[in-house]
PDB file of N, CA and C in Angstrom:
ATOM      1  N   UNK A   1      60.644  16.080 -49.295  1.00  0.00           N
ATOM      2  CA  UNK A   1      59.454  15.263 -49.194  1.00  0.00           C
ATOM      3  C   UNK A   1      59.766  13.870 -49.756  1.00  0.00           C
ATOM      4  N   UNK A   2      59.033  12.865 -49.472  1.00  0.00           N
ATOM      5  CA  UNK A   2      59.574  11.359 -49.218  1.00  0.00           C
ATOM      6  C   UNK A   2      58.676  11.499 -50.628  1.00  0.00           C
ATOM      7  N   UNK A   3      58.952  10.238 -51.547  1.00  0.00           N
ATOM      8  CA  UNK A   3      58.443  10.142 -52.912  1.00  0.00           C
ATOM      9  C   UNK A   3      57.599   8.960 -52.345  1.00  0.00           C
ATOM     10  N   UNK A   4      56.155   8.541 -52.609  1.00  0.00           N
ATOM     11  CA  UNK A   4      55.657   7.303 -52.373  1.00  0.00           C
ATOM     12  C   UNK A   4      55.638   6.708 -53.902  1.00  0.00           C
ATOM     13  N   UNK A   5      55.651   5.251 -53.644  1.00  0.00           N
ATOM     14  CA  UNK A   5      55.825   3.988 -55.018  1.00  0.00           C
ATOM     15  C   UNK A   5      54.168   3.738 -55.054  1.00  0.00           C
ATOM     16  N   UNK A   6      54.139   3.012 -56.124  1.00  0.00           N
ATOM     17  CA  UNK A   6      52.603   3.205 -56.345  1.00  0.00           C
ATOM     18  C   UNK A   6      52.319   1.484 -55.672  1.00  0.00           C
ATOM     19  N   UNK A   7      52.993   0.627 -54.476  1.00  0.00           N
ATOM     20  CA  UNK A   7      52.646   0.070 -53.900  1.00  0.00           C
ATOM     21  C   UNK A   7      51.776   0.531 -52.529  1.00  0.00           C
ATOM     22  N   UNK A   8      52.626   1.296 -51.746  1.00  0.00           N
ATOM     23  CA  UNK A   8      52.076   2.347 -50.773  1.00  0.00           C
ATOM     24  C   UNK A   8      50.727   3.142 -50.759  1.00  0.00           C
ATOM     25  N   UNK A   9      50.874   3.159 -52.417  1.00  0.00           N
ATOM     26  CA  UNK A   9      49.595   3.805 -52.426  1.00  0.00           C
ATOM     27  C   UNK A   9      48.042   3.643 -52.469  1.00  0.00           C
ATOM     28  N   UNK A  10      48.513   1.892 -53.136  1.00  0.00           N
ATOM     29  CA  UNK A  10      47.435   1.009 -52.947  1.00  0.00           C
ATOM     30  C   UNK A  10      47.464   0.196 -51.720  1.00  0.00           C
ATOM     31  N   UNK A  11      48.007   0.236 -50.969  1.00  0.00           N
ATOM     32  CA  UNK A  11      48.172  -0.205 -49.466  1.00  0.00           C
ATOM     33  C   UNK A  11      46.878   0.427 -48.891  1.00  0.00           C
ATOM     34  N   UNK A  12      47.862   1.693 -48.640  1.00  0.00           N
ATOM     35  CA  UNK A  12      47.110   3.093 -47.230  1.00  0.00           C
ATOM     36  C   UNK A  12      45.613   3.139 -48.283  1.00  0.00           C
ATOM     37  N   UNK A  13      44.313   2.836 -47.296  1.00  0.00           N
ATOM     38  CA  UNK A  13      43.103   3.762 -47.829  1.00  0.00           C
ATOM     39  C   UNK A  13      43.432   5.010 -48.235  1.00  0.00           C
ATOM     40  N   UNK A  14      42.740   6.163 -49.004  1.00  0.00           N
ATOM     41  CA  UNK A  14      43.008   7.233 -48.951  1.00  0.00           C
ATOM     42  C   UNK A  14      41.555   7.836 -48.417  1.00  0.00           C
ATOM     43  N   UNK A  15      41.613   8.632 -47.650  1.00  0.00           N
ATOM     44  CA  UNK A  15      39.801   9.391 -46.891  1.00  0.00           C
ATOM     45  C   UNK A  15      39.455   9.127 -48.391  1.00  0.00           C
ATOM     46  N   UNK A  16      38.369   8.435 -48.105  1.00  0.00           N
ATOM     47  CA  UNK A  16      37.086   8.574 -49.529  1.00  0.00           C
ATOM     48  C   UNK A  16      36.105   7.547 -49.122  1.00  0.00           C
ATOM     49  N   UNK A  17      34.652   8.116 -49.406  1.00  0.00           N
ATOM     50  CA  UNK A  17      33.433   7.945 -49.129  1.00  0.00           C
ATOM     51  C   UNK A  17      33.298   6.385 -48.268  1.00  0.00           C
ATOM     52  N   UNK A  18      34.041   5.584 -49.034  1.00  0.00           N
ATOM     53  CA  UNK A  18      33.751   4.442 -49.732  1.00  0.00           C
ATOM     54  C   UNK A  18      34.199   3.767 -48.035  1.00  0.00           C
ATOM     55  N   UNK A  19      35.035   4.377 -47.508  1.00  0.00           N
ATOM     56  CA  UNK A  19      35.536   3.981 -46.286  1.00  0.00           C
ATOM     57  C   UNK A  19      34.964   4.115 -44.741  1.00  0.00           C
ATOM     58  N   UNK A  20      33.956   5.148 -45.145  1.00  0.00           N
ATOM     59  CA  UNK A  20      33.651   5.987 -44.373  1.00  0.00           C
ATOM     60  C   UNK A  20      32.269   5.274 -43.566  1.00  0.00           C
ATOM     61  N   UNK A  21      32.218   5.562 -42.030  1.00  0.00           N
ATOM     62  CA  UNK A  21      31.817   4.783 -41.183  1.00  0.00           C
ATOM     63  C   UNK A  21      30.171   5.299 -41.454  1.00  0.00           C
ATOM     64  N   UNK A  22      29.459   6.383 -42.155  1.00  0.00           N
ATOM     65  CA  UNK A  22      28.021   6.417 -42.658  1.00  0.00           C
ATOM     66  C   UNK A  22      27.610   5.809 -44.246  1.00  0.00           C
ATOM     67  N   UNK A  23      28.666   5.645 -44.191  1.00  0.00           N
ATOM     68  CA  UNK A  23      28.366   5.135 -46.098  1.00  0.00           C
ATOM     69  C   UNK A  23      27.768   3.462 -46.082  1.00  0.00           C
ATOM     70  N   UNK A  24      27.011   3.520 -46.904  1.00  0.00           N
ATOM     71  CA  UNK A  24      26.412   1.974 -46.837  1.00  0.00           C
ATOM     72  C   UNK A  24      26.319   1.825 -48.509  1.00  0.00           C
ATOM     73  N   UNK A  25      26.969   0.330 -49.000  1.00  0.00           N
ATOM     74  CA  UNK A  25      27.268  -0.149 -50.189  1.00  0.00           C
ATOM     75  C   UNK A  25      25.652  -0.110 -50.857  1.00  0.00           C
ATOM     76  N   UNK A  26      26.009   0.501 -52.446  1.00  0.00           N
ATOM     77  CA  UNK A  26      24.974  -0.043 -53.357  1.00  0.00           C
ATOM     78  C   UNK A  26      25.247  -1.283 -53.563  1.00  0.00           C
ATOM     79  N   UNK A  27      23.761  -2.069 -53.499  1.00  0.00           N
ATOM     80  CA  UNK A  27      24.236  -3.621 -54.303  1.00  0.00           C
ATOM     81  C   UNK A  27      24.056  -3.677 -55.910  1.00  0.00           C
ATOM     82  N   UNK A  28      23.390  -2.704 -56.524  1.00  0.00           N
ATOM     83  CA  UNK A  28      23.946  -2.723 -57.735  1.00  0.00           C
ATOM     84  C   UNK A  28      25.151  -1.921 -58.851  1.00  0.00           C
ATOM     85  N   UNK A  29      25.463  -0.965 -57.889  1.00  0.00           N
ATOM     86  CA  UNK A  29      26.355   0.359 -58.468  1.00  0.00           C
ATOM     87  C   UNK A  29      27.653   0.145 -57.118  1.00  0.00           C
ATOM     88  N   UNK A  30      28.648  -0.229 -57.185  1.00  0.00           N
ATOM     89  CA  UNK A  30      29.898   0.219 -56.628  1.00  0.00           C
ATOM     90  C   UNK A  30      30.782   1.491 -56.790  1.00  0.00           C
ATOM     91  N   UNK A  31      30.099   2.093 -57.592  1.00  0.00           N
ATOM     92  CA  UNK A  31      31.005   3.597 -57.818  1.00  0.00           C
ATOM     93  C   UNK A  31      30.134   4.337 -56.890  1.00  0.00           C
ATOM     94  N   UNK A  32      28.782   4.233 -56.556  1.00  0.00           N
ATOM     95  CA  UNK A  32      28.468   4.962 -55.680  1.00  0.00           C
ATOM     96  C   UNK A  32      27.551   4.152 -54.093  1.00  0.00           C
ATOM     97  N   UNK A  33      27.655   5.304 -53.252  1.00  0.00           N
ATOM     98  CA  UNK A  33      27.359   4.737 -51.361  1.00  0.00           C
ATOM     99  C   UNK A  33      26.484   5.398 -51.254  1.00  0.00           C
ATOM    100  N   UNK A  34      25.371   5.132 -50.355  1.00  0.00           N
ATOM    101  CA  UNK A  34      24.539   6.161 -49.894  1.00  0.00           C
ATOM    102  C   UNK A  34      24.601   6.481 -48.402  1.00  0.00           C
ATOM    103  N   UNK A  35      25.299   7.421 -48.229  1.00  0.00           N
ATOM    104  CA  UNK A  35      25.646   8.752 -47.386  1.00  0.00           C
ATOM    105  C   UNK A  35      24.065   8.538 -46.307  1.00  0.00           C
ATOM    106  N   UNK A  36      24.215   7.839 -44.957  1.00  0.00           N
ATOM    107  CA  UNK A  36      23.054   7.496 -43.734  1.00  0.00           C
ATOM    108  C   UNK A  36      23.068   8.930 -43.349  1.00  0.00           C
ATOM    109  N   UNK A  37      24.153   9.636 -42.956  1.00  0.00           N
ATOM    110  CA  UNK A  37      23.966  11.109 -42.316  1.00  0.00           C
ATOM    111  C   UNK A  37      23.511  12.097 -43.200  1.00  0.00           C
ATOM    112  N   UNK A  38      24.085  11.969 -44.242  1.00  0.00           N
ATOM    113  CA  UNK A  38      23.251  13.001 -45.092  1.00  0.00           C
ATOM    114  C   UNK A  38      21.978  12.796 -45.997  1.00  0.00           C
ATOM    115  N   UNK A  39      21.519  11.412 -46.007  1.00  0.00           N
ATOM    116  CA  UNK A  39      20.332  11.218 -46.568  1.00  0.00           C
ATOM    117  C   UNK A  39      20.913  11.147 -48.349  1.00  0.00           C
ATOM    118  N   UNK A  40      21.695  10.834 -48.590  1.00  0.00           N
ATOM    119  CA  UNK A  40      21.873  11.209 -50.248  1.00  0.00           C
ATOM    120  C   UNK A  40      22.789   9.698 -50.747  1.00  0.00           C
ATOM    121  N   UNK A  41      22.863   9.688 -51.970  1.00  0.00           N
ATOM    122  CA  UNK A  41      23.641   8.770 -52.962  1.00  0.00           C
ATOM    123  C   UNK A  41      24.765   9.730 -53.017  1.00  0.00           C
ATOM    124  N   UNK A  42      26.181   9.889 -52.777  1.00  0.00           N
ATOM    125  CA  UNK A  42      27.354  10.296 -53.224  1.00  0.00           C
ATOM    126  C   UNK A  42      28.491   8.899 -53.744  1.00  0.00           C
ATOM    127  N   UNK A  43      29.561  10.011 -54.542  1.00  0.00           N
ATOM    128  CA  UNK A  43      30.803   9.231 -55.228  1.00  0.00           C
ATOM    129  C   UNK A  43      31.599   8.418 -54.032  1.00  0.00           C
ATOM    130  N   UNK A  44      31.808   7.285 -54.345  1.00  0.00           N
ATOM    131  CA  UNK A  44      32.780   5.848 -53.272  1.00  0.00           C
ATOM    132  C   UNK A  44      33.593   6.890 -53.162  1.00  0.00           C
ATOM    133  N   UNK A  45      34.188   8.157 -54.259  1.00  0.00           N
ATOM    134  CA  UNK A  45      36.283   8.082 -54.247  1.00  0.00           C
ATOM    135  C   UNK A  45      35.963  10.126 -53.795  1.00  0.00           C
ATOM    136  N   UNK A  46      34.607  10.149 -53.394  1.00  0.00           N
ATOM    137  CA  UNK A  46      34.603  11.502 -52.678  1.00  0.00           C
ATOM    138  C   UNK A  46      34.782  11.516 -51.371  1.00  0.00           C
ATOM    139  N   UNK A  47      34.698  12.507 -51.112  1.00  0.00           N
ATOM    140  CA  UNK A  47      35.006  13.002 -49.677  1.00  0.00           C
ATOM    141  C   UNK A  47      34.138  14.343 -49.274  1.00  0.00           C
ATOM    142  N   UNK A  48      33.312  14.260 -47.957  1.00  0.00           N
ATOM    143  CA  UNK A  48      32.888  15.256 -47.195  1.00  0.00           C
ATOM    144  C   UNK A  48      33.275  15.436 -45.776  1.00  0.00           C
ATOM    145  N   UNK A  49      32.928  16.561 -45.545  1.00  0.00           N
ATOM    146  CA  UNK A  49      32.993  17.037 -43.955  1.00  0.00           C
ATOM    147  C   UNK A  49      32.661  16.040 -42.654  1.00  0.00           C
ATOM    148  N   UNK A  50      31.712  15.181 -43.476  1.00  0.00           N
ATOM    149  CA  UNK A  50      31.033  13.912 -42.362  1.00  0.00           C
ATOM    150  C   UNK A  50      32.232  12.857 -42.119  1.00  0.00           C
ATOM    151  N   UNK A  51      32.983  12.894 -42.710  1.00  0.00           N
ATOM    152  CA  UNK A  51      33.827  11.700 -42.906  1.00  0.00           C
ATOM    153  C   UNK A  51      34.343  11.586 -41.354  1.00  0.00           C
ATOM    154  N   UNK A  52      34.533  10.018 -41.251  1.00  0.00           N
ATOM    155  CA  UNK A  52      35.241   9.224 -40.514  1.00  0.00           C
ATOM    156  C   UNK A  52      35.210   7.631 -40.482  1.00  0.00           C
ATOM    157  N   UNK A  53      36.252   7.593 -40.754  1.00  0.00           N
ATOM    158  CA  UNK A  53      37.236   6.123 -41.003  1.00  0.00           C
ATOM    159  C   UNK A  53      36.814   5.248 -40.361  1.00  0.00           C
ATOM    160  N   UNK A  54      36.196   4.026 -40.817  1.00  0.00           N
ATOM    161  CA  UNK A  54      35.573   2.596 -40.274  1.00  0.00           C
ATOM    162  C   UNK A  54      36.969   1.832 -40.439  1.00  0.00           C
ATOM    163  N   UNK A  55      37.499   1.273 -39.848  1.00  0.00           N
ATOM    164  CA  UNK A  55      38.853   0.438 -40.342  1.00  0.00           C
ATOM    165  C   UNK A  55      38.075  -0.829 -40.982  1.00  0.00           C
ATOM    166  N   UNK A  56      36.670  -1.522 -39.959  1.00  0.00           N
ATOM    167  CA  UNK A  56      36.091  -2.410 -40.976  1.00  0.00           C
ATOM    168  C   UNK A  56      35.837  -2.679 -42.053  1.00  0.00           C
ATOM    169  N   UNK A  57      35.632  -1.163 -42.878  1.00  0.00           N
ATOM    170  CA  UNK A  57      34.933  -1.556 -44.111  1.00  0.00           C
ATOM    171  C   UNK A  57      36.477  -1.749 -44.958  1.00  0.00           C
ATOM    172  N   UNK A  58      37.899  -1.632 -44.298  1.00  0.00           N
ATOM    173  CA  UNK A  58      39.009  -1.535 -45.625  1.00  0.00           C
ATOM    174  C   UNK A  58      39.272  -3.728 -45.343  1.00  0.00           C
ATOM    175  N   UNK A  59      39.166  -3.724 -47.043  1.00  0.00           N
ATOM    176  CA  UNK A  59      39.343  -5.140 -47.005  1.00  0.00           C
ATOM    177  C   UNK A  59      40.745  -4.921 -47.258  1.00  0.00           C
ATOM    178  N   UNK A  60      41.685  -5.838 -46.673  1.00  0.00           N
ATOM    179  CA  UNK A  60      43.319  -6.221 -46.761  1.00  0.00           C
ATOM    180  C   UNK A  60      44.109  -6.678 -48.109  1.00  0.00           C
ATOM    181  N   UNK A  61      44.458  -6.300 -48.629  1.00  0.00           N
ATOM    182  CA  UNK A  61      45.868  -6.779 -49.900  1.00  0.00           C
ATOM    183  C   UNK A  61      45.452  -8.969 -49.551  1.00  0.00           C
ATOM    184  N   UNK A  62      45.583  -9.454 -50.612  1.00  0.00           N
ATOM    185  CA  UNK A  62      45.576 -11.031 -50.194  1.00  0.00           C
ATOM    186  C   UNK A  62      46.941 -11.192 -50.485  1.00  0.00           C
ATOM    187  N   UNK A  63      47.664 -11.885 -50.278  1.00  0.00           N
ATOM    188  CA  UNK A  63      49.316 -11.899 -50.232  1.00  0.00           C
ATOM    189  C   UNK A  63      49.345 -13.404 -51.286  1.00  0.00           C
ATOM    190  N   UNK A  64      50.131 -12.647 -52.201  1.00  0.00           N
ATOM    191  CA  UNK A  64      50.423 -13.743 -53.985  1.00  0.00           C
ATOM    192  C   UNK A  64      51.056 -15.175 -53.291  1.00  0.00           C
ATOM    193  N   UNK A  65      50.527 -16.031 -53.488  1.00  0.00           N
ATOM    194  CA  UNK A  65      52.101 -17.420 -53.433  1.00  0.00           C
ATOM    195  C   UNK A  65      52.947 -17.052 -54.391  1.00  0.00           C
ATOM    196  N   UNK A  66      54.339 -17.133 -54.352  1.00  0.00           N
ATOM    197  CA  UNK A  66      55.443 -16.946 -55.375  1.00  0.00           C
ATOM    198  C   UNK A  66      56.106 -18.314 -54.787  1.00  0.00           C
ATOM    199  N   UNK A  67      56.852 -18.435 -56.653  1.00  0.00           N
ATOM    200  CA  UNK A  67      57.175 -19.609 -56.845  1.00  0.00           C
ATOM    201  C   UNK A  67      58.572 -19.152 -56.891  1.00  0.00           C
ATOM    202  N   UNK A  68      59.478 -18.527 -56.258  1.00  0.00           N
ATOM    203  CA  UNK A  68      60.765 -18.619 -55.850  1.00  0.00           C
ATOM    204  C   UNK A  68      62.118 -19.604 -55.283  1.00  0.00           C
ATOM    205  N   UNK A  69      61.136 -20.162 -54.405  1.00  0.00           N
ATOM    206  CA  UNK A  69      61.853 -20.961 -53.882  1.00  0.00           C
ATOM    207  C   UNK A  69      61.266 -22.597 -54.256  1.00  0.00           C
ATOM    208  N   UNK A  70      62.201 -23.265 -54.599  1.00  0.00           N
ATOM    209  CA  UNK A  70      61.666 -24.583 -55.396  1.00  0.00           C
ATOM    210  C   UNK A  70      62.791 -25.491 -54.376  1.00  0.00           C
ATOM    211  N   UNK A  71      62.010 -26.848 -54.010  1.00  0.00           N
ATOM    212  CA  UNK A  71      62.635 -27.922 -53.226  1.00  0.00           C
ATOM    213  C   UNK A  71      63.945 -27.890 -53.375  1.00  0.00           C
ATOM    214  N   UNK A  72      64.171 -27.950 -54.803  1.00  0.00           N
ATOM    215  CA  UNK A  72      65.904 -28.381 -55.463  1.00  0.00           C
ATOM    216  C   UNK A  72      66.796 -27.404 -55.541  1.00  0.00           C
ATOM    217  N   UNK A  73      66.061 -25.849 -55.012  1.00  0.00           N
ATOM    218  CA  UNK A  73      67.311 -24.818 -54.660  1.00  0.00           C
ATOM    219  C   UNK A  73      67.560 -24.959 -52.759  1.00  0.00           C
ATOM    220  N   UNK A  74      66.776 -26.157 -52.082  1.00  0.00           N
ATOM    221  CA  UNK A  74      66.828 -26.097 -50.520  1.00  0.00           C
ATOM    222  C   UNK A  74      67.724 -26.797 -50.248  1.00  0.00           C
ATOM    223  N   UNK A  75      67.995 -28.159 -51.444  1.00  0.00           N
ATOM    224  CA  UNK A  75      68.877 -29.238 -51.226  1.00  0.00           C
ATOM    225  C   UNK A  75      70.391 -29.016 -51.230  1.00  0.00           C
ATOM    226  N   UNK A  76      71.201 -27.899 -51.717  1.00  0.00           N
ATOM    227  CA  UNK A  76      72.182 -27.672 -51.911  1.00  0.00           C
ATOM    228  C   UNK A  76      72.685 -27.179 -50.322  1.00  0.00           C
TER     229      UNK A  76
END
């Protein structure tokens, strides 16, 4: 079995609530969604039988500027 790095892991969503195409955001509580199909408040990092994957709701990694490369290592 392939070992994953704990970059990968914050990459890939993992199935949980929070992703899930019936879940609709609290605006004052982020730990918890309220579940449209089932009528209820459940946990963002749970998971039920209803589940299925909105790709919309996963917001993307923002990619760091790094300061690696500097003018005066281009000039050589």
């Amino acid at each position: 079995m392939k070992k994953q790095n704990a970059a990968n892991q914050t990459r890939d969503p993992l199935p949980s609530c929070s992703f899930c195409e019936y879940a609709k955001e609290n605006a004052g509580d982020s730990d918890f969604v309220y579940c449209t199909r089932s009528a209820c408040e459940i946990s963002a990092g749970g998971l039920c039988s209803n589940y299925i994957y909105d790709l919309l709701k996963r917001r993307p990694l923002r990619l760091r500027l790094t300061g690696h490369l500097s003018p005066g290592l281009l000039d050589d």
